[in-house]
PDB file of N, CA and C in Angstrom:
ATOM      1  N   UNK A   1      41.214  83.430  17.403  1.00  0.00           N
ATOM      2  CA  UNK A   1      41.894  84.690  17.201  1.00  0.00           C
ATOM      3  C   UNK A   1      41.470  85.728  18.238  1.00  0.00           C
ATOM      4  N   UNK A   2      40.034  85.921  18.832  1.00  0.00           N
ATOM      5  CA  UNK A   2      39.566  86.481  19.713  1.00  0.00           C
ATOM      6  C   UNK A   2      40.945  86.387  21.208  1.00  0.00           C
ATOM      7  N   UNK A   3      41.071  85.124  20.983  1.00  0.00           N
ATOM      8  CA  UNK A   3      42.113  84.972  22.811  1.00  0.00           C
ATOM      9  C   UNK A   3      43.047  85.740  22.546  1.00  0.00           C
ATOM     10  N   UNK A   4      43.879  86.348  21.139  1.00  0.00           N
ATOM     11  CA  UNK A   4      45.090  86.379  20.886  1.00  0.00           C
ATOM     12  C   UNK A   4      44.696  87.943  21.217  1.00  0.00           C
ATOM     13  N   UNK A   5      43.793  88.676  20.876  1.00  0.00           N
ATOM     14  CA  UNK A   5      43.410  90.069  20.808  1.00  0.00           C
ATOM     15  C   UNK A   5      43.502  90.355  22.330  1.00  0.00           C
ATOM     16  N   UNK A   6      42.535  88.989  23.154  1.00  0.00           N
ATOM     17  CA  UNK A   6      42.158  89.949  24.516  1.00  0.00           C
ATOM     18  C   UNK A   6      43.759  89.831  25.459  1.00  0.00           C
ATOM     19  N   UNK A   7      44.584  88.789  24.601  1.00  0.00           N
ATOM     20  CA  UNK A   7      45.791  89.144  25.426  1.00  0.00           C
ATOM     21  C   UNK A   7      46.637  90.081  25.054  1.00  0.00           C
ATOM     22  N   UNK A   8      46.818  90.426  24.157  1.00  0.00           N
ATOM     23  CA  UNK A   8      47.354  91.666  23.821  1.00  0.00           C
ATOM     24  C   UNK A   8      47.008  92.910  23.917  1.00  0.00           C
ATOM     25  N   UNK A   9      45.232  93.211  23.832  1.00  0.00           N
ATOM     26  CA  UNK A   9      44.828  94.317  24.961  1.00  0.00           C
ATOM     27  C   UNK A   9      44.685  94.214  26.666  1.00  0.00           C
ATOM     28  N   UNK A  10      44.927  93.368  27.303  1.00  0.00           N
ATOM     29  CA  UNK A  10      45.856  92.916  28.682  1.00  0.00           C
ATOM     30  C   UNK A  10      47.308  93.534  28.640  1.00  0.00           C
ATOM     31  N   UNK A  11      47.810  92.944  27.909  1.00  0.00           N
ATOM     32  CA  UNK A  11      49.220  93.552  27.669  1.00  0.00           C
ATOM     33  C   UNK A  11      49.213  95.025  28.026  1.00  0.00           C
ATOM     34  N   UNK A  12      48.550  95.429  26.795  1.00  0.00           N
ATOM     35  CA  UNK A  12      48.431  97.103  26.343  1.00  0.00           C
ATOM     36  C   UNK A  12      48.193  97.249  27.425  1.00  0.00           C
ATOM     37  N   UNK A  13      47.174  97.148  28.213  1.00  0.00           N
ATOM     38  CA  UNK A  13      46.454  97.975  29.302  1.00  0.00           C
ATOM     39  C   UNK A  13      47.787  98.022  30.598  1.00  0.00           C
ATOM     40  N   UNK A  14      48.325  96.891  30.622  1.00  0.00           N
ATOM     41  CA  UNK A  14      49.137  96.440  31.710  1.00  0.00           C
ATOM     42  C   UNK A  14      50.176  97.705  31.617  1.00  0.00           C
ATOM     43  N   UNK A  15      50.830  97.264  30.428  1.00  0.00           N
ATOM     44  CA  UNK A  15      52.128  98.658  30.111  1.00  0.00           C
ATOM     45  C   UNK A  15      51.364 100.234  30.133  1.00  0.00           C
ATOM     46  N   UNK A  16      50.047 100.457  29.829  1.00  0.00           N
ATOM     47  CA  UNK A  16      49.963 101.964  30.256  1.00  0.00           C
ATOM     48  C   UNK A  16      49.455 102.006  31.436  1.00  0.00           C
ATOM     49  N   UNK A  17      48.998 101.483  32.369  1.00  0.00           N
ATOM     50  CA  UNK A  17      48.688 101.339  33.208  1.00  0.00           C
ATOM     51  C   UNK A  17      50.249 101.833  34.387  1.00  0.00           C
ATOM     52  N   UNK A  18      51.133 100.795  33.726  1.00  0.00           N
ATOM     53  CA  UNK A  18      52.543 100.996  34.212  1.00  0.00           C
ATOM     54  C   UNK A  18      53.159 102.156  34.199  1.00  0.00           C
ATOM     55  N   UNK A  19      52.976 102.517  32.877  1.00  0.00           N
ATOM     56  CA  UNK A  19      53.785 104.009  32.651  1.00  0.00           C
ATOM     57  C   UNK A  19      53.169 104.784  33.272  1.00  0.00           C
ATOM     58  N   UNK A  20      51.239 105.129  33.497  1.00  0.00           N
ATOM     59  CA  UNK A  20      50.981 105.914  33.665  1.00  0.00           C
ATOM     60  C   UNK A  20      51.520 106.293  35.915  1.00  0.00           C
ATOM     61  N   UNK A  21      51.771 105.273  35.994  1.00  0.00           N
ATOM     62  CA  UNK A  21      52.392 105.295  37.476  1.00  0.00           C
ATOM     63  C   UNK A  21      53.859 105.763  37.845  1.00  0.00           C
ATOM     64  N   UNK A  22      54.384 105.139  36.611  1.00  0.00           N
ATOM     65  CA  UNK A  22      55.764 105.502  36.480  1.00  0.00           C
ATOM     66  C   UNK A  22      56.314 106.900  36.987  1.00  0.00           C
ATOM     67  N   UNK A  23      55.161 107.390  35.478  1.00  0.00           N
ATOM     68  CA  UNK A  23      54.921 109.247  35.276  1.00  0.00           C
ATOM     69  C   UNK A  23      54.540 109.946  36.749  1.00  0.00           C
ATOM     70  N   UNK A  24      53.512 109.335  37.280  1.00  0.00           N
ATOM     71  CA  UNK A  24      53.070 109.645  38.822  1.00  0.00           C
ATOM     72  C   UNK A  24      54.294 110.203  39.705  1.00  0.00           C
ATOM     73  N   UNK A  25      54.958 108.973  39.802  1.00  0.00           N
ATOM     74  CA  UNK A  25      56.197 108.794  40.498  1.00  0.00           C
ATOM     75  C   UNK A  25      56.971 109.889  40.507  1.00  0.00           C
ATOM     76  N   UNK A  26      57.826 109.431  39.313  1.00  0.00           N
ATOM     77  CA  UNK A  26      58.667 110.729  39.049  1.00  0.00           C
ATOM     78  C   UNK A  26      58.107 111.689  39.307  1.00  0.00           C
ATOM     79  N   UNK A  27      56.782 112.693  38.501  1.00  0.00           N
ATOM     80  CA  UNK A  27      56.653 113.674  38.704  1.00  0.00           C
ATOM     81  C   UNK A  27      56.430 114.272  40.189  1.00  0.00           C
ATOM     82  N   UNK A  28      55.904 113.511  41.548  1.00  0.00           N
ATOM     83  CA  UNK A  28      55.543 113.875  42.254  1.00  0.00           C
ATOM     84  C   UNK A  28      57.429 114.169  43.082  1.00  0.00           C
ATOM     85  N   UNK A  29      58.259 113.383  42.417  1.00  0.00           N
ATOM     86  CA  UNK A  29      59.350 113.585  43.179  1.00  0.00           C
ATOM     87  C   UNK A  29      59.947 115.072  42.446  1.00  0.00           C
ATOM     88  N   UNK A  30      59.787 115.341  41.419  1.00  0.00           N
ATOM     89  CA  UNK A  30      60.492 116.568  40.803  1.00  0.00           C
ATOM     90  C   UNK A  30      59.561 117.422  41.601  1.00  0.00           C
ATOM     91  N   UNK A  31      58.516 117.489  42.019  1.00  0.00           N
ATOM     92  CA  UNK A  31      57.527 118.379  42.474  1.00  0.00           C
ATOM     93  C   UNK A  31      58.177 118.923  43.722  1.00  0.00           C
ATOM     94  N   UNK A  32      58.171 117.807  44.223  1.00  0.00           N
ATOM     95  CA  UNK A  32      58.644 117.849  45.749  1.00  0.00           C
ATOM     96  C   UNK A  32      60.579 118.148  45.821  1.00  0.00           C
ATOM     97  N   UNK A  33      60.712 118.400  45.094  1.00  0.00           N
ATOM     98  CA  UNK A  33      62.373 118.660  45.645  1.00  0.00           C
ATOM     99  C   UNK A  33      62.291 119.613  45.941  1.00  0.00           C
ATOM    100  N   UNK A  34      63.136 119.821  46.700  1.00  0.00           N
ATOM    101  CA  UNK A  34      63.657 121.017  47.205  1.00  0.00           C
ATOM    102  C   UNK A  34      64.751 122.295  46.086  1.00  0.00           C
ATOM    103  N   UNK A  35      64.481 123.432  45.798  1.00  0.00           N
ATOM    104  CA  UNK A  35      65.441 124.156  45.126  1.00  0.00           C
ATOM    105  C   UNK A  35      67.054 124.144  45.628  1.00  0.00           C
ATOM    106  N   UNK A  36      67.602 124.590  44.376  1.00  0.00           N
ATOM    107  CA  UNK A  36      68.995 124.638  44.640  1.00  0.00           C
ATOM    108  C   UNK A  36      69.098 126.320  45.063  1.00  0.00           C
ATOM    109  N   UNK A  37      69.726 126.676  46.081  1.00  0.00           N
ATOM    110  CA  UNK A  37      69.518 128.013  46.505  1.00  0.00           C
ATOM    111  C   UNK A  37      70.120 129.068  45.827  1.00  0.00           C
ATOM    112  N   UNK A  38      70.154 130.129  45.115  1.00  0.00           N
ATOM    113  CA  UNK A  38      71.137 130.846  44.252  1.00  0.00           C
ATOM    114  C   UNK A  38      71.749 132.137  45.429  1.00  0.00           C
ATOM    115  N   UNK A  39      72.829 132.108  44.930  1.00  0.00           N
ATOM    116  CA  UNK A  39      73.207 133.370  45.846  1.00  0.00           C
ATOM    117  C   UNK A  39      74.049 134.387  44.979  1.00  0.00           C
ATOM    118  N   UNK A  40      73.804 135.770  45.512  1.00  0.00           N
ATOM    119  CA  UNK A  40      73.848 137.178  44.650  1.00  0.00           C
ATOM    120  C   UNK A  40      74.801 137.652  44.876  1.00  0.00           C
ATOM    121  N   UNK A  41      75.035 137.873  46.234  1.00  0.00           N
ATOM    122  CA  UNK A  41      76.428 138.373  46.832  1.00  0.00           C
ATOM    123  C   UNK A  41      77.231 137.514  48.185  1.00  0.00           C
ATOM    124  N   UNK A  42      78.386 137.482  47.808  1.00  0.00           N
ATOM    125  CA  UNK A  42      79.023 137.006  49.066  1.00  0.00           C
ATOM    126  C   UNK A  42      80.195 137.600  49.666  1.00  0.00           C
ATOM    127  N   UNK A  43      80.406 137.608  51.033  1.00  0.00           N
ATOM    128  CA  UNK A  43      81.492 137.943  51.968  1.00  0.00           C
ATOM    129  C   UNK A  43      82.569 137.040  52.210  1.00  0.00           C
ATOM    130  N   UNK A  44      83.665 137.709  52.331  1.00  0.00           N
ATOM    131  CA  UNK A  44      84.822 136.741  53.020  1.00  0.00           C
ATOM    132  C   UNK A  44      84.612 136.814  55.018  1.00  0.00           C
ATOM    133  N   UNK A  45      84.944 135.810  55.574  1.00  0.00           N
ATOM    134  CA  UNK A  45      84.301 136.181  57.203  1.00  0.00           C
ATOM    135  C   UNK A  45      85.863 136.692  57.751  1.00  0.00           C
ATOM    136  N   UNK A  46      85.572 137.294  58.044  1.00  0.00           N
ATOM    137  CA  UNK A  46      86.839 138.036  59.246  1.00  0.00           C
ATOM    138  C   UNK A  46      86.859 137.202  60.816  1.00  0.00           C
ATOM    139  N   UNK A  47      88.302 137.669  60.866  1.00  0.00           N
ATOM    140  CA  UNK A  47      88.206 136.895  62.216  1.00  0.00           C
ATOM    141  C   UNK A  47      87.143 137.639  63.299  1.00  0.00           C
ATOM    142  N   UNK A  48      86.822 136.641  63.822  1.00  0.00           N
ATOM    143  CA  UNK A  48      85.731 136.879  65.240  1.00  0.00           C
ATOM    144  C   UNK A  48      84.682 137.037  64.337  1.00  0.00           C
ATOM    145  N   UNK A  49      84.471 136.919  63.271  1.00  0.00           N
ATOM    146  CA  UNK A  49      82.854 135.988  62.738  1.00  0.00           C
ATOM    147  C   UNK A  49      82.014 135.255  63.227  1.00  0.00           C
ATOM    148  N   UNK A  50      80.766 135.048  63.457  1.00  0.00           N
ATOM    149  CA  UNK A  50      80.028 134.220  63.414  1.00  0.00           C
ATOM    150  C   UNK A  50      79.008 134.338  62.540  1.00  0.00           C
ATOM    151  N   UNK A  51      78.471 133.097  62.164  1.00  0.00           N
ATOM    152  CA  UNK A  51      77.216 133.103  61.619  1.00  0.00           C
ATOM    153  C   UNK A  51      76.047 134.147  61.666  1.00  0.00           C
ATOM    154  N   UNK A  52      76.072 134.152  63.410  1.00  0.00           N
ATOM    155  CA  UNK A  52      75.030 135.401  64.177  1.00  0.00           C
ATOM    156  C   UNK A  52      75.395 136.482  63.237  1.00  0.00           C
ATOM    157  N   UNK A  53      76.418 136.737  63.922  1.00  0.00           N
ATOM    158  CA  UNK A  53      77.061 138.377  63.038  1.00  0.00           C
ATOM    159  C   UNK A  53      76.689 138.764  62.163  1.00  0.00           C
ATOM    160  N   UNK A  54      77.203 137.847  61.055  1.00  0.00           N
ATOM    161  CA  UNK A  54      76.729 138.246  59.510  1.00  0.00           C
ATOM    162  C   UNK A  54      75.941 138.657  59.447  1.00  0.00           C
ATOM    163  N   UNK A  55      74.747 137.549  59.734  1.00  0.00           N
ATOM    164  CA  UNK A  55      73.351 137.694  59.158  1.00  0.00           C
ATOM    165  C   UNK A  55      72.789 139.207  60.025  1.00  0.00           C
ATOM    166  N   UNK A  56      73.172 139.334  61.200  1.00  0.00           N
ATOM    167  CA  UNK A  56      72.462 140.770  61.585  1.00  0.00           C
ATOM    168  C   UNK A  56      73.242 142.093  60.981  1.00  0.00           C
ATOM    169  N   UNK A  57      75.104 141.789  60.517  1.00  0.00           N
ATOM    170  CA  UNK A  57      75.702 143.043  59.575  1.00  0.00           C
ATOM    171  C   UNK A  57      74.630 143.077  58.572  1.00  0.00           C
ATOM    172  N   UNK A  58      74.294 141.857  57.744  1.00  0.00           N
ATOM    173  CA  UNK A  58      73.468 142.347  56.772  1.00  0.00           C
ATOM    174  C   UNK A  58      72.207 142.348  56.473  1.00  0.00           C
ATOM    175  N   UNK A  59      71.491 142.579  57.876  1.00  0.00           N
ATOM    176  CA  UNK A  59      70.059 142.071  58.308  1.00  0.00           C
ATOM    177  C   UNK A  59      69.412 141.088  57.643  1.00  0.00           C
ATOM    178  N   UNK A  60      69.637 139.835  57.802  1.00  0.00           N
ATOM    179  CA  UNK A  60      69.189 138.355  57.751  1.00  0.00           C
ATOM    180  C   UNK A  60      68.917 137.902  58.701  1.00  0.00           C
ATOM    181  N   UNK A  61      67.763 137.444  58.418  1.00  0.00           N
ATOM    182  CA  UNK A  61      67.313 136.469  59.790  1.00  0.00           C
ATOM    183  C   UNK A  61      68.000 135.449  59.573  1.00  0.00           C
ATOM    184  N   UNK A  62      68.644 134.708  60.686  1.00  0.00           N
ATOM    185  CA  UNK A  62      69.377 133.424  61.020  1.00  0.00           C
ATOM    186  C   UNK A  62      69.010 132.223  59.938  1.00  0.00           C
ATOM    187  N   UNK A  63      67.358 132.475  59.939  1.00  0.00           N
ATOM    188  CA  UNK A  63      66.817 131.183  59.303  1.00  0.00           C
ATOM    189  C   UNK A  63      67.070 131.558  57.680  1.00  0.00           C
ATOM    190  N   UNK A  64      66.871 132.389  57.024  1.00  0.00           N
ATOM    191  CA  UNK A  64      67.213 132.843  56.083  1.00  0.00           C
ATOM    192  C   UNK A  64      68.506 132.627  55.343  1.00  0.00           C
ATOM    193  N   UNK A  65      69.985 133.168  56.253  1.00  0.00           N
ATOM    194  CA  UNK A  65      71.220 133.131  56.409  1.00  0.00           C
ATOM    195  C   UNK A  65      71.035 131.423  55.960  1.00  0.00           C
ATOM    196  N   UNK A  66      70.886 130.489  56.774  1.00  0.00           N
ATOM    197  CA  UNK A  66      71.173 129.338  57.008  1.00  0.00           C
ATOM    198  C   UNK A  66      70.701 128.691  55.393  1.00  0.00           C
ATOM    199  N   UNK A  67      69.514 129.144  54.675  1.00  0.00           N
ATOM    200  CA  UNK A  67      68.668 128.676  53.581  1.00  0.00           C
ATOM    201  C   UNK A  67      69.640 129.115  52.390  1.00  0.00           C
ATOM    202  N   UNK A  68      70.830 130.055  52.433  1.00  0.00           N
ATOM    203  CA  UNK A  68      71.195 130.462  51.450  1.00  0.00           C
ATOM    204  C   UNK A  68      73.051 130.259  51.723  1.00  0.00           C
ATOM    205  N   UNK A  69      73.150 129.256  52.692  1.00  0.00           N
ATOM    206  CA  UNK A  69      74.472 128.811  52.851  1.00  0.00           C
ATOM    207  C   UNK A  69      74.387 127.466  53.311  1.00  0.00           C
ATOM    208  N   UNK A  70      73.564 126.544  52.731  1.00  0.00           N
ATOM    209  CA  UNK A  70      73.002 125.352  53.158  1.00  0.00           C
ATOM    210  C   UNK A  70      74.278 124.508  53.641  1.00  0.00           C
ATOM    211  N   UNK A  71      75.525 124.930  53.005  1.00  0.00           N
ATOM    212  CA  UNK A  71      76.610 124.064  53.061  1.00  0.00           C
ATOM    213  C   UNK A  71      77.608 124.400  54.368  1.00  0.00           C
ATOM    214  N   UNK A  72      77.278 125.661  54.764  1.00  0.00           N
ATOM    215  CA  UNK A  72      78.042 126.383  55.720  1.00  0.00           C
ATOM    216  C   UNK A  72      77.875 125.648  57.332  1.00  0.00           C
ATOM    217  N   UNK A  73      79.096 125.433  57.749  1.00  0.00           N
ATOM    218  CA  UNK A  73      78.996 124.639  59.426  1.00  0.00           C
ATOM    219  C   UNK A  73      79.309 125.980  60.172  1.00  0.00           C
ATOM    220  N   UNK A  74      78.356 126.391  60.672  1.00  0.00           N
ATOM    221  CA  UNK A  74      78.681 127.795  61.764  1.00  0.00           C
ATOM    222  C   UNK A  74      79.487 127.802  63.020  1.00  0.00           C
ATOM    223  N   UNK A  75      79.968 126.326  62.972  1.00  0.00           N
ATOM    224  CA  UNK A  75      80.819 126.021  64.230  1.00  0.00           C
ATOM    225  C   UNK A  75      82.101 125.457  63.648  1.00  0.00           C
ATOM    226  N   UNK A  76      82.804 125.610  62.822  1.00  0.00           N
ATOM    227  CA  UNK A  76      83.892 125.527  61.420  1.00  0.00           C
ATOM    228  C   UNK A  76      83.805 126.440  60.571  1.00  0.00           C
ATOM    229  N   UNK A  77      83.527 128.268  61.064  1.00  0.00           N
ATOM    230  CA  UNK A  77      83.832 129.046  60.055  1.00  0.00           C
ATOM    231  C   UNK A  77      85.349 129.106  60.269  1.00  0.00           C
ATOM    232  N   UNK A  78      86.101 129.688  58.812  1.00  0.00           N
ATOM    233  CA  UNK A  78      87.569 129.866  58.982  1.00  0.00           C
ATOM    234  C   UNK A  78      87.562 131.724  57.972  1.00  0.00           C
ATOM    235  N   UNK A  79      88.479 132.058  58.406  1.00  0.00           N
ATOM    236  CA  UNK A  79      88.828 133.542  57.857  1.00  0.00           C
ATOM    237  C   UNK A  79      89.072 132.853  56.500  1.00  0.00           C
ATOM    238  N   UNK A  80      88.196 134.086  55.712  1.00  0.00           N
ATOM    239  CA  UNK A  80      88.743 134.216  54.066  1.00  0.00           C
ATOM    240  C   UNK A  80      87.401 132.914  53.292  1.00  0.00           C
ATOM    241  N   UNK A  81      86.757 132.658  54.123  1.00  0.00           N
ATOM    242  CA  UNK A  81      85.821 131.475  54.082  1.00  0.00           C
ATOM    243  C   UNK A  81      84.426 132.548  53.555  1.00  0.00           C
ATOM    244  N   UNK A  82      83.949 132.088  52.126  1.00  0.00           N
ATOM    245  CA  UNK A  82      83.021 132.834  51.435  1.00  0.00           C
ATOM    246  C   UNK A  82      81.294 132.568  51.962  1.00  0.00           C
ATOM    247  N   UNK A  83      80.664 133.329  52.175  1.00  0.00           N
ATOM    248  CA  UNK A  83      78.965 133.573  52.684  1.00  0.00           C
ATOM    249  C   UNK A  83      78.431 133.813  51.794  1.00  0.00           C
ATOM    250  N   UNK A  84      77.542 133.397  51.653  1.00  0.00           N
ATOM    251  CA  UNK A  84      76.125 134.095  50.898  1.00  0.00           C
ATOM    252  C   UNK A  84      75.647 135.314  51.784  1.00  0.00           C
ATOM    253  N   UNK A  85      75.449 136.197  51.116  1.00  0.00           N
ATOM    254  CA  UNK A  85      74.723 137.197  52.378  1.00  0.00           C
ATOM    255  C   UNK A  85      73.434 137.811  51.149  1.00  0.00           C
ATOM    256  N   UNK A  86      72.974 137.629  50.220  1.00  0.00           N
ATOM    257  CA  UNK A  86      72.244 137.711  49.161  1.00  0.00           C
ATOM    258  C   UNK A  86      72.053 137.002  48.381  1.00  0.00           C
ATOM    259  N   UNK A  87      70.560 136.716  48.199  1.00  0.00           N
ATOM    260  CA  UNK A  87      69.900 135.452  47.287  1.00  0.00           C
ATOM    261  C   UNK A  87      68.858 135.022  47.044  1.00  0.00           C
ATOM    262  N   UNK A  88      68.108 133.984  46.587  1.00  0.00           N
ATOM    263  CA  UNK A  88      66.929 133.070  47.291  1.00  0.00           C
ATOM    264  C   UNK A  88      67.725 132.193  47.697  1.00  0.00           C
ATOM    265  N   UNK A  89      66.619 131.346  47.984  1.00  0.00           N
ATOM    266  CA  UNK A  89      66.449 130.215  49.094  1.00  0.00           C
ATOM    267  C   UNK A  89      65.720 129.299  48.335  1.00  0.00           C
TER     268      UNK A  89
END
């Protein structure tokens, strides 16, 4: 009866052993993501827009601008085309 115990605390140990890596895993990936950026206010772009523009009409640094329009191609803006110009990042 002794063999039957030490394999089933093998077992045990094996499966928390498992989970406790599992848990590792995942958590280090939720840790590490990156945020979804929220934005507060936005503009429609007028013609002769650029990216540049904006961000200095509404004093943003470029890098900033870029963190809070992650989706935006600055070389495919179109008129009537919505910005973040307020937010996090």
């Amino acid at each position: 009866m002794a063999k039957g115990n030490k394999i089933a605390t093998s077992l045990i140990l094996v499966f928390m052993l498992s989970l406790l890596i599992f848990a590792s895993i995942a958590e280090s990936r939720i840790l590490g993501a990156k945020s979804t950026p929220e934005c507060d206010t936005v503009v429609g772009v007028e013609s002769g827009d650029t990216c540049f523009d904006i961000a200095q009409k509404f004093q943003l640094t470029t890098d900033f601008f870029n963190s809070i329009n992650p989706n935006i191609d600055c070389n495919e803006l179109f008129v009537g085309q919505w910005v973040c110009v307020d937010g996090t990042a």
